[in-house]
C-alpha atoms as a PDB file:
ATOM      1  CA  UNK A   1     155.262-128.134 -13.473  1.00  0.00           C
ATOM      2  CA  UNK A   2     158.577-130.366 -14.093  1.00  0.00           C
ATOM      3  CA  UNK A   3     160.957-128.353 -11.217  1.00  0.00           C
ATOM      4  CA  UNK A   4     162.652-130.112  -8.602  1.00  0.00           C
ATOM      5  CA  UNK A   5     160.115-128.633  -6.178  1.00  0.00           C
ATOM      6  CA  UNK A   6     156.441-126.894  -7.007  1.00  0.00           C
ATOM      7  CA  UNK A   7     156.197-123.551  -7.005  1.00  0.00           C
ATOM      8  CA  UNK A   8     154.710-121.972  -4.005  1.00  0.00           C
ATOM      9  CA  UNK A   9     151.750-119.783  -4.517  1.00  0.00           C
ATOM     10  CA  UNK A  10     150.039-117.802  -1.508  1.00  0.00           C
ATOM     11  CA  UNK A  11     146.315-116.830  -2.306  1.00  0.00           C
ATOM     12  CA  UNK A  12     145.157-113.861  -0.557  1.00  0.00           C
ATOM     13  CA  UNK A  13     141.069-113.824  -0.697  1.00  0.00           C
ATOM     14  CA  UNK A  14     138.325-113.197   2.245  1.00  0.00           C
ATOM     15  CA  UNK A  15     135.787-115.239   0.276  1.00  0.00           C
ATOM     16  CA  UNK A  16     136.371-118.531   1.394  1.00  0.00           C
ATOM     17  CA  UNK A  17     134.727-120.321  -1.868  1.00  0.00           C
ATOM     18  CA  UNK A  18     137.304-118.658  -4.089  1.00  0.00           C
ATOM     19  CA  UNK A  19     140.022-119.181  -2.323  1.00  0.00           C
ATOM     20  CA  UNK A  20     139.028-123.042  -2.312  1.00  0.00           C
ATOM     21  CA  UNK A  21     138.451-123.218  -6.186  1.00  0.00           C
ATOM     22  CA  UNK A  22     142.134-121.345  -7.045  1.00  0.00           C
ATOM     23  CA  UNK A  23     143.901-123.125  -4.322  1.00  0.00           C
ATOM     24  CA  UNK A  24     142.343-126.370  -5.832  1.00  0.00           C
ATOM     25  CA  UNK A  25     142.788-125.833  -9.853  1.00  0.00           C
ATOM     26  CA  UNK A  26     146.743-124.204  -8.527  1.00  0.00           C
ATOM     27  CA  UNK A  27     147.163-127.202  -6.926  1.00  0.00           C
ATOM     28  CA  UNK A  28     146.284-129.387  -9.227  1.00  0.00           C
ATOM     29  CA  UNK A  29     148.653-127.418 -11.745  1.00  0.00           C
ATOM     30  CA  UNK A  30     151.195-128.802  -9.716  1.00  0.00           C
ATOM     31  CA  UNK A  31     151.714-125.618  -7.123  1.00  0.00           C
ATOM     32  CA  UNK A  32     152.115-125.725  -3.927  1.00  0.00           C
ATOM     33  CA  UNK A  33     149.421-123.643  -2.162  1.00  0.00           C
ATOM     34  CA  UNK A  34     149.398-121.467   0.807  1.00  0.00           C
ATOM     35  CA  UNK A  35     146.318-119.791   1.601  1.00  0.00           C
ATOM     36  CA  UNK A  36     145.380-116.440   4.058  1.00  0.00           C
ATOM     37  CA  UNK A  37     142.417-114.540   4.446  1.00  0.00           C
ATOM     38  CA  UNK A  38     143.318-111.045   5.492  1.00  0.00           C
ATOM     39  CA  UNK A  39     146.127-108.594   5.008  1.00  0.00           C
ATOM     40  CA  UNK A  40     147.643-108.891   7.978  1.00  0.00           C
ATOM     41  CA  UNK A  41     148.013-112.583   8.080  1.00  0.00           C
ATOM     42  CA  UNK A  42     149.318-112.429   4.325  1.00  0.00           C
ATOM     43  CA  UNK A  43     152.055-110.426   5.423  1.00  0.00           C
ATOM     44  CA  UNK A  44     153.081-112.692   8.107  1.00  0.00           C
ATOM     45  CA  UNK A  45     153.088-116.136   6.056  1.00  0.00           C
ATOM     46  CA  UNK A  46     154.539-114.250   3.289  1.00  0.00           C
ATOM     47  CA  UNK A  47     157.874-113.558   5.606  1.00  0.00           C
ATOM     48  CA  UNK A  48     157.593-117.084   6.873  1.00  0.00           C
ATOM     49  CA  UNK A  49     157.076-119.405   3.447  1.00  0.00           C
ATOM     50  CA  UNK A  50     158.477-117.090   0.809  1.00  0.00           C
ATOM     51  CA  UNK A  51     155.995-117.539  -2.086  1.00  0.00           C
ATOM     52  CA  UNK A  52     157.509-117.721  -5.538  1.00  0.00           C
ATOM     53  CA  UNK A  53     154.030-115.512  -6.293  1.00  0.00           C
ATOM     54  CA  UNK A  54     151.188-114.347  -4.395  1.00  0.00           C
ATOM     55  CA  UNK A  55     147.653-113.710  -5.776  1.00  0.00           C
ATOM     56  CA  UNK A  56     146.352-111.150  -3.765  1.00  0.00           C
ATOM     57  CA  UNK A  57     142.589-109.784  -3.900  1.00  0.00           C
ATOM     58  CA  UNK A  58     141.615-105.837  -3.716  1.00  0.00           C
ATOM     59  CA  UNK A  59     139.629-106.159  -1.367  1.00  0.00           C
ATOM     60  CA  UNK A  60     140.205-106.884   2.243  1.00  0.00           C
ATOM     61  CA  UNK A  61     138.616-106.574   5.377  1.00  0.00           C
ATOM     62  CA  UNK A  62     141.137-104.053   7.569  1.00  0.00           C
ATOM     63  CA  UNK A  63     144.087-103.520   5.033  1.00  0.00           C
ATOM     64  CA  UNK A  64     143.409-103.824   1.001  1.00  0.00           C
ATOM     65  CA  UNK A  65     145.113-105.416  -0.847  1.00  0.00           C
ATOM     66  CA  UNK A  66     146.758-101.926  -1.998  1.00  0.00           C
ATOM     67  CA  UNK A  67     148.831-101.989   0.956  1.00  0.00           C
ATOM     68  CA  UNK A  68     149.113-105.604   1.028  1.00  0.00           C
ATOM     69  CA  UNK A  69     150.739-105.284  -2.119  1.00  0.00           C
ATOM     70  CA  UNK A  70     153.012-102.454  -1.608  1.00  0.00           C
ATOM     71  CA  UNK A  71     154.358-104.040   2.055  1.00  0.00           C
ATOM     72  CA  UNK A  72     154.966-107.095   0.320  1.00  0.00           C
ATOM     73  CA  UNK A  73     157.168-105.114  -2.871  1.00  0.00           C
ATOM     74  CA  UNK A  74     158.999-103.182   0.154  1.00  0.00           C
ATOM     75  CA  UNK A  75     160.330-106.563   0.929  1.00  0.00           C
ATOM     76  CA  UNK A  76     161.231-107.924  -2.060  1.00  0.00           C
ATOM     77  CA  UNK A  77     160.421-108.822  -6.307  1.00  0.00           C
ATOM     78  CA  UNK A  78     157.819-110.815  -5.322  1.00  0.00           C
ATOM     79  CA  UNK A  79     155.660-111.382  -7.975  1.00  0.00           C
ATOM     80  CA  UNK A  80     152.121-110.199  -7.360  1.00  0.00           C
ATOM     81  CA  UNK A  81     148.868-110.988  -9.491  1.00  0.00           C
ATOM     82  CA  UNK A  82     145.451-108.704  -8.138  1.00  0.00           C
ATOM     83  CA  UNK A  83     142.365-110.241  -7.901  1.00  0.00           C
ATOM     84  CA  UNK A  84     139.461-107.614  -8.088  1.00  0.00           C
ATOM     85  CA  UNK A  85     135.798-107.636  -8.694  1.00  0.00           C
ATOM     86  CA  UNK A  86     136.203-103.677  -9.626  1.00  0.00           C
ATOM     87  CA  UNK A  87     136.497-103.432 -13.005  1.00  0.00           C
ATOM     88  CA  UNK A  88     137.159-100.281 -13.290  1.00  0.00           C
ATOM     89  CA  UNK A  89     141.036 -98.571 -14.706  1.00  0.00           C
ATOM     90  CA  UNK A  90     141.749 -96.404 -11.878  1.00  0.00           C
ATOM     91  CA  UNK A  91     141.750 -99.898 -10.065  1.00  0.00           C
ATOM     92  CA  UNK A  92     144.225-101.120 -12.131  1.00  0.00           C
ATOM     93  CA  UNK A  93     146.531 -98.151 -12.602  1.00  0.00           C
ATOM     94  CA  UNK A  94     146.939 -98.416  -8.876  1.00  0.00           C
ATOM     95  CA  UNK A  95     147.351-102.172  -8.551  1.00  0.00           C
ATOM     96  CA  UNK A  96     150.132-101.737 -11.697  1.00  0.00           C
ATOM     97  CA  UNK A  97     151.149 -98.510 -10.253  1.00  0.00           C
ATOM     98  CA  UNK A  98     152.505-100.286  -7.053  1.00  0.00           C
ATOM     99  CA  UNK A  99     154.236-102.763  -8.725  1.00  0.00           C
ATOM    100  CA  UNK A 100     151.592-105.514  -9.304  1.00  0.00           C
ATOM    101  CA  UNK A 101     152.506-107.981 -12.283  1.00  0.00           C
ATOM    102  CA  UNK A 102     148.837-108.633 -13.473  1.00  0.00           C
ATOM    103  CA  UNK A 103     145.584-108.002 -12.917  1.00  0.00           C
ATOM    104  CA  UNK A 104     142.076-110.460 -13.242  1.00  0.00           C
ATOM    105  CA  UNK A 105     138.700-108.988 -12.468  1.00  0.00           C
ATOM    106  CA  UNK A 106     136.273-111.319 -11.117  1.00  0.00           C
ATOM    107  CA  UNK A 107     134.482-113.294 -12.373  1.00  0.00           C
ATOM    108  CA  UNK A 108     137.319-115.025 -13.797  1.00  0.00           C
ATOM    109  CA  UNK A 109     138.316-118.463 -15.053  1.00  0.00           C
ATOM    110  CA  UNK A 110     140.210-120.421 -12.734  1.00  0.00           C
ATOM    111  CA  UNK A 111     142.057-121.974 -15.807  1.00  0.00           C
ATOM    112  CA  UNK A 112     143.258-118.843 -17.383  1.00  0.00           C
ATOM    113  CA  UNK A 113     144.227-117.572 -13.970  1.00  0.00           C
ATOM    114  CA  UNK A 114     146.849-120.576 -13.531  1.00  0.00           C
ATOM    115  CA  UNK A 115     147.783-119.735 -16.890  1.00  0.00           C
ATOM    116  CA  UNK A 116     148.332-115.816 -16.049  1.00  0.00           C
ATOM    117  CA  UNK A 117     150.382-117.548 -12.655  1.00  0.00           C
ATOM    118  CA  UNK A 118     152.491-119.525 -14.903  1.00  0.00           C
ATOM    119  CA  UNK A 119     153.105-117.040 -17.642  1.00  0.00           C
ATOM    120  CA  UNK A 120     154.157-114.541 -14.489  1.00  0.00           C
ATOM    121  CA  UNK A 121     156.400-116.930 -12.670  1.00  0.00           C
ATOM    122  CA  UNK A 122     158.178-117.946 -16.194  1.00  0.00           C
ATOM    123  CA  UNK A 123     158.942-114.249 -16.674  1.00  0.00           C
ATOM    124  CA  UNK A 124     160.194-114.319 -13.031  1.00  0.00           C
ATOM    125  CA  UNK A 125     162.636-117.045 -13.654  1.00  0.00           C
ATOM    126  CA  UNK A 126     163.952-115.977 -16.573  1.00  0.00           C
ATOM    127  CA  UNK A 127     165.120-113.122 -14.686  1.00  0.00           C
ATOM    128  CA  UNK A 128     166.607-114.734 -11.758  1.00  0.00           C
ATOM    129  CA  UNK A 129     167.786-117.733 -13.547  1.00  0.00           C
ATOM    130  CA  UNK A 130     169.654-116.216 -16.709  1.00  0.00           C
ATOM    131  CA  UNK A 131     170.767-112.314 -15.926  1.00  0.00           C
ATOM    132  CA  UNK A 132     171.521-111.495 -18.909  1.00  0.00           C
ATOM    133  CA  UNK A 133     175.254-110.885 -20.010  1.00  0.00           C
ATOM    134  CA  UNK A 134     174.201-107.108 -21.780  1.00  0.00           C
ATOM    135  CA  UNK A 135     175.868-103.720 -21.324  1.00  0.00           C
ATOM    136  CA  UNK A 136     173.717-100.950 -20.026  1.00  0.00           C
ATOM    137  CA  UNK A 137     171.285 -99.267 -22.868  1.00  0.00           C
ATOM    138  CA  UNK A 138     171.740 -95.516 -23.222  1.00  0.00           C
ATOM    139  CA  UNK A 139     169.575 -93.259 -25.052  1.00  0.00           C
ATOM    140  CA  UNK A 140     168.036 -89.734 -24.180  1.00  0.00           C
ATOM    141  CA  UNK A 141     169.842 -89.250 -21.059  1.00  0.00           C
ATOM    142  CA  UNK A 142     168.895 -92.728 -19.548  1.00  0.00           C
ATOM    143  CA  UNK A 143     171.356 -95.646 -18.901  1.00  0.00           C
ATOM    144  CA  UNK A 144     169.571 -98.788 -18.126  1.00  0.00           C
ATOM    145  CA  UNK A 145     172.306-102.147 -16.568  1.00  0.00           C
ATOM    146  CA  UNK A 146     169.672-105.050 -17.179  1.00  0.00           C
ATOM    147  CA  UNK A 147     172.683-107.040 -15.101  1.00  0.00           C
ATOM    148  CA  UNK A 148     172.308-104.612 -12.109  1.00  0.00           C
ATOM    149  CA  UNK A 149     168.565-103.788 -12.711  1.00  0.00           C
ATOM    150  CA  UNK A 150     169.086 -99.994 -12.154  1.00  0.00           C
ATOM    151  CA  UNK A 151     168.371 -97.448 -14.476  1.00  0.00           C
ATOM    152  CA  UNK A 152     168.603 -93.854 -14.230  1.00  0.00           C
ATOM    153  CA  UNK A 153     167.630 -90.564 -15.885  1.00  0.00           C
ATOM    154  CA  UNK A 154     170.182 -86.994 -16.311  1.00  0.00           C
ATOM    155  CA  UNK A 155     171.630 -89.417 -13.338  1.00  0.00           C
ATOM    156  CA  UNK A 156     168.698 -89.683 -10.898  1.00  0.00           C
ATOM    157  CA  UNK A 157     167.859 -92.565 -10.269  1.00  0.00           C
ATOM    158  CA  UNK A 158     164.357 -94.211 -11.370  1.00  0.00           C
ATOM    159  CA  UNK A 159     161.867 -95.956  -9.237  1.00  0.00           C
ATOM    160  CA  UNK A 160     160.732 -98.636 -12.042  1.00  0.00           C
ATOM    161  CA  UNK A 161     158.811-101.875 -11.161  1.00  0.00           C
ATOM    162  CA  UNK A 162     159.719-105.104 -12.591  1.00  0.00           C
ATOM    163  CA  UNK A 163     157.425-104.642 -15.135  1.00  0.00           C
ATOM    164  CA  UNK A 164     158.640-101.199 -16.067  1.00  0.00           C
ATOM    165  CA  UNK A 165     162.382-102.151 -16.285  1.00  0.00           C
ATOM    166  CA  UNK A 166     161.666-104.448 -18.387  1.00  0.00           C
ATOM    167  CA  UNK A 167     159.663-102.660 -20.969  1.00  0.00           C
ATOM    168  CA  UNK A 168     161.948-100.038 -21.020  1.00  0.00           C
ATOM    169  CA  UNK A 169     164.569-102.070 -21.389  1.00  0.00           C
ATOM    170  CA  UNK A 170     162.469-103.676 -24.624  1.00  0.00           C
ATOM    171  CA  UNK A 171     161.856-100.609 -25.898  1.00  0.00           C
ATOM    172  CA  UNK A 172     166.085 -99.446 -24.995  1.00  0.00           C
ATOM    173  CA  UNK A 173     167.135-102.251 -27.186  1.00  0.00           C
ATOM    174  CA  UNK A 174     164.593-101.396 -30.250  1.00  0.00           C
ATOM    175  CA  UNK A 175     164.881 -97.322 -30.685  1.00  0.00           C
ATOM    176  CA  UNK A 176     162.956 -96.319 -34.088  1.00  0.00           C
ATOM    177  CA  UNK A 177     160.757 -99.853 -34.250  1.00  0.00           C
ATOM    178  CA  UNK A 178     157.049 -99.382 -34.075  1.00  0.00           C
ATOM    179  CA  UNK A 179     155.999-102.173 -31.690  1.00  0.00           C
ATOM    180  CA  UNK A 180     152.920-103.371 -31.409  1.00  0.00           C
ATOM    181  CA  UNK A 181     151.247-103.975 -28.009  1.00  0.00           C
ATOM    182  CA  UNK A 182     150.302-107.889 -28.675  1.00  0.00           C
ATOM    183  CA  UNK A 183     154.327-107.941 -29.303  1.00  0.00           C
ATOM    184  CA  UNK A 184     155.115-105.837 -26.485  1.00  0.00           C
ATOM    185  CA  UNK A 185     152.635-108.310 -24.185  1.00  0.00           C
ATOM    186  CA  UNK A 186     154.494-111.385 -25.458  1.00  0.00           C
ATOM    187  CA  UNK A 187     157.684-110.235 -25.000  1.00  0.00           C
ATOM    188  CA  UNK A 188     157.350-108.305 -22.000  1.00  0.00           C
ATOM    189  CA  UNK A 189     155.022-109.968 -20.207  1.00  0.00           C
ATOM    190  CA  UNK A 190     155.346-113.332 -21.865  1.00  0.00           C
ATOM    191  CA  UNK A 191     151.779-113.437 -22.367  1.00  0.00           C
ATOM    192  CA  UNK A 192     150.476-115.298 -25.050  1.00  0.00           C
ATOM    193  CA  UNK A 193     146.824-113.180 -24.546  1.00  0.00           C
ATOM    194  CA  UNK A 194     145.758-110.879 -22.235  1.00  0.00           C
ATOM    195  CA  UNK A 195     143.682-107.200 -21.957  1.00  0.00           C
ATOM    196  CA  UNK A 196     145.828-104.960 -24.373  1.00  0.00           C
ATOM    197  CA  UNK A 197     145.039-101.919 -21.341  1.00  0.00           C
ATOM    198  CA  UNK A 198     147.455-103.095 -18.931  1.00  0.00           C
ATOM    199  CA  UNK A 199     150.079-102.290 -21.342  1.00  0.00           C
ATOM    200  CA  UNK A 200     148.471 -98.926 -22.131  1.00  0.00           C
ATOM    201  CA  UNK A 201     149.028 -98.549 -18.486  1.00  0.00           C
ATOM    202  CA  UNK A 202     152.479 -99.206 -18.022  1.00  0.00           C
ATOM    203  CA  UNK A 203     153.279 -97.159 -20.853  1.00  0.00           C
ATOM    204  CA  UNK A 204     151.554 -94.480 -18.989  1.00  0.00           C
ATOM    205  CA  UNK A 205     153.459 -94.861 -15.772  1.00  0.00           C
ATOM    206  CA  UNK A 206     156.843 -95.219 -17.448  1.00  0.00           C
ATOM    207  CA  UNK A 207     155.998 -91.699 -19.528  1.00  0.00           C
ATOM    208  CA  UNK A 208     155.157 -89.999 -16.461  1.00  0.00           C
ATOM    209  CA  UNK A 209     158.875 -91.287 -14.841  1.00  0.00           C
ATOM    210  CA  UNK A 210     161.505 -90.696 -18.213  1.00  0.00           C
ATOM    211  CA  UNK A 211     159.421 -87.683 -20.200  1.00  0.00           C
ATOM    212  CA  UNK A 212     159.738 -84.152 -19.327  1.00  0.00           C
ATOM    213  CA  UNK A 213     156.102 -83.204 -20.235  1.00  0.00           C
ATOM    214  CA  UNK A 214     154.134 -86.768 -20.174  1.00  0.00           C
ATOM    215  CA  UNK A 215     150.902 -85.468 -21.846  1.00  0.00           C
ATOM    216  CA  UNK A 216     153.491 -84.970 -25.038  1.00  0.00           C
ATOM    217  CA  UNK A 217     155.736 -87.092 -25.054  1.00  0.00           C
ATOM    218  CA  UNK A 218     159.114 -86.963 -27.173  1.00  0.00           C
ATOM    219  CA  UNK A 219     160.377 -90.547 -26.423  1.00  0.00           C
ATOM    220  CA  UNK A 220     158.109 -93.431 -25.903  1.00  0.00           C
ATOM    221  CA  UNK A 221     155.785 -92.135 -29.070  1.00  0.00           C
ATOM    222  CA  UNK A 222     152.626 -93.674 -29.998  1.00  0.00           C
ATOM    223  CA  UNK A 223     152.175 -95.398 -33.780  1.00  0.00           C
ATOM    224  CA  UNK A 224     148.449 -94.929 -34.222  1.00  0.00           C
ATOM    225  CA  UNK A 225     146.912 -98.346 -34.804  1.00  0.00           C
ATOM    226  CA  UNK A 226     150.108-100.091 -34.105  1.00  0.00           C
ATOM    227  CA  UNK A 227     151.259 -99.681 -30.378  1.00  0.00           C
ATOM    228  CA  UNK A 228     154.238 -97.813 -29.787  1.00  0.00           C
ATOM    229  CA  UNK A 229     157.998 -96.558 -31.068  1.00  0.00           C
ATOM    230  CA  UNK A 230     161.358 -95.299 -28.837  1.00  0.00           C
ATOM    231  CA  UNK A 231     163.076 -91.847 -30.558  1.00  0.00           C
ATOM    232  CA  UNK A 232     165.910 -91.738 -28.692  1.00  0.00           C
ATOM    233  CA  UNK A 233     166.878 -87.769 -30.584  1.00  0.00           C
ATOM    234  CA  UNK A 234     163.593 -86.862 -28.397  1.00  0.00           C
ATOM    235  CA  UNK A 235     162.465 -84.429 -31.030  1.00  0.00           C
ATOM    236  CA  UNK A 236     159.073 -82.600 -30.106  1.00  0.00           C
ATOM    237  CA  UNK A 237     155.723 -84.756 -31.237  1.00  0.00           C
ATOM    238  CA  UNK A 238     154.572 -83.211 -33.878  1.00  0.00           C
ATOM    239  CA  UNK A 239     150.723 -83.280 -34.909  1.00  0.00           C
ATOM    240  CA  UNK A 240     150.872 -86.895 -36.370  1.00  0.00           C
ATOM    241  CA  UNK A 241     151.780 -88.952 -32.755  1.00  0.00           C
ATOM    242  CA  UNK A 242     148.700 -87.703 -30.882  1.00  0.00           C
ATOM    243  CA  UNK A 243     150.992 -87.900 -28.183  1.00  0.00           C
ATOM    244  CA  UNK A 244     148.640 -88.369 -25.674  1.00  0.00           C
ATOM    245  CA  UNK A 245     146.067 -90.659 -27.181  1.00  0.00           C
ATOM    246  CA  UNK A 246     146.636 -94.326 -28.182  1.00  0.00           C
ATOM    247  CA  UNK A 247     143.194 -95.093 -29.458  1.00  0.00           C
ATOM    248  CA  UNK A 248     141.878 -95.301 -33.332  1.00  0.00           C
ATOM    249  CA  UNK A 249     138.753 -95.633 -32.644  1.00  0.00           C
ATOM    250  CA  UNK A 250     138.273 -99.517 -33.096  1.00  0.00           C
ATOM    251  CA  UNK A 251     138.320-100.151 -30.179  1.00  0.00           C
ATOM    252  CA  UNK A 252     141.789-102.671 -29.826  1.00  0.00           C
ATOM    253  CA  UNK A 253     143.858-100.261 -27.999  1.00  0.00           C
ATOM    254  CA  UNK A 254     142.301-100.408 -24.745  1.00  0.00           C
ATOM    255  CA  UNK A 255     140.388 -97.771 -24.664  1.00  0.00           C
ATOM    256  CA  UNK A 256     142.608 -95.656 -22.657  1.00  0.00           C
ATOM    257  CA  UNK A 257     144.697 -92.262 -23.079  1.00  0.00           C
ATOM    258  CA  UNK A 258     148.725 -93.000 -23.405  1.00  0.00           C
END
């Protein structure tokens, strides 16, 4: 890390022996490390350190890390990667639902989780370092201020995460361009890899926010085998988009419905 000061990272884990190895590889990634073993006591040193990210595990004796992680959005755009040893997507449609940033399902590699927290606090910075001098995006009703970071839809408002905003502002910017999801994961996420699903996911959760009938879907369309494409003219799928299915049946599109 080459900042003036580290970045502070609060892990959130009851299992003492993980907590020790990510603390130690974080730390010796040059973050400062602030550790807590329950909800409750996440909450409080999160209002008393002010992480730059916390990673925060699913599961948690006397408050999960599902309402961990939604107390600790309620307060701010802190960025939040879950930790979970259930694999499973309803686990991580809630997690991403709530406004985590990431997911990693144990057992995971210390070494690509520092790289997941670094890749998540870049995209952070970005944002909060460089707002970016653009006029709002309008298209299908929506109007989008990336300054601000509001957008809203026939003029009610929309309650987007971070993550959201900023892949419908992506998409916004690029009406009519298929883009792929290893292009939307780089520059959304700033990922250089990651599971393809969790942006399956979002594009999910953003449908079911800007479309009038999510299971077809007349903006965010999907390209089969490619990822997905913005029509602003909202003109009805027709048979072609499978509007509600972003598999081909090789198995690299996550495996999910979108």
């Amino acid at each position: 890390m080459h900042n003036e000061s580290p970045a502070r990272v609060l892990v959130v884990d009851d299992d003492p022996t993980v907590a020790e190895v990510v603390s130690g590889y974080l730390g010796r990634a040059g973050f400062a490390v602030d550790r807590a073993a329950d909800g409750p006591a996440a909450l409080e040193l999160a209002a008393a350190v002010r992480p730059d990210l916390v990673l925060l595990d699913l599961m948690l004796p006397g408050m999960d890390g599902l309402e961990v992680c939604r107390r600790l959005r309620a307060g701010g755009p802190v960025p939040v990667i879950m930790l979970t040893a259930r694999g499973d997507e309803e686990d991580r449609i809630l997690g991403l639902e709530i406004g985590a940033d990431d997911y990693v399902t144990k057992p995971f590699s210390p070494r690509e989780l520092v790289l997941r927290a670094e890749a998540v606090l870049r995209r952070a910075r970005s944002r909060a370092d460089v707002p970016p001098p653009a006029p709002a995006l309008r298209a299908a009703g929506i109007v989008l201020d990336p300054v601000a970071r509001q957008a809203a839809k026939d003029g009610a408002p929309l309650a987007l995460t971070l993550r959201e905003f900023d892949l419908l502002a992506f998409l916004l910017r690029h009406p009519g361009r298929a883009c792929g999801r290893e292009e939307l994961m780089h520059k959304v996420w700033g990922w250089e890899f990651g599971d393809l699903s969790t942006v399956t996911v979002h594009v999910r959760r953003l449908r079911a926010k800007i479309e009038d009938d999510p299971a077809r879907p007349r903006f965010i369309r999907t390209v089969w085998g490619v990822g997905y494409r913005f029509d602003a003219d909202g003109t009805d799928a027709d048979g072609t988009e499978g509007g509600t299915h972003a598999g081909n049946g090789t198995g690299t599109e996550g495996g999910t419905d979108a």
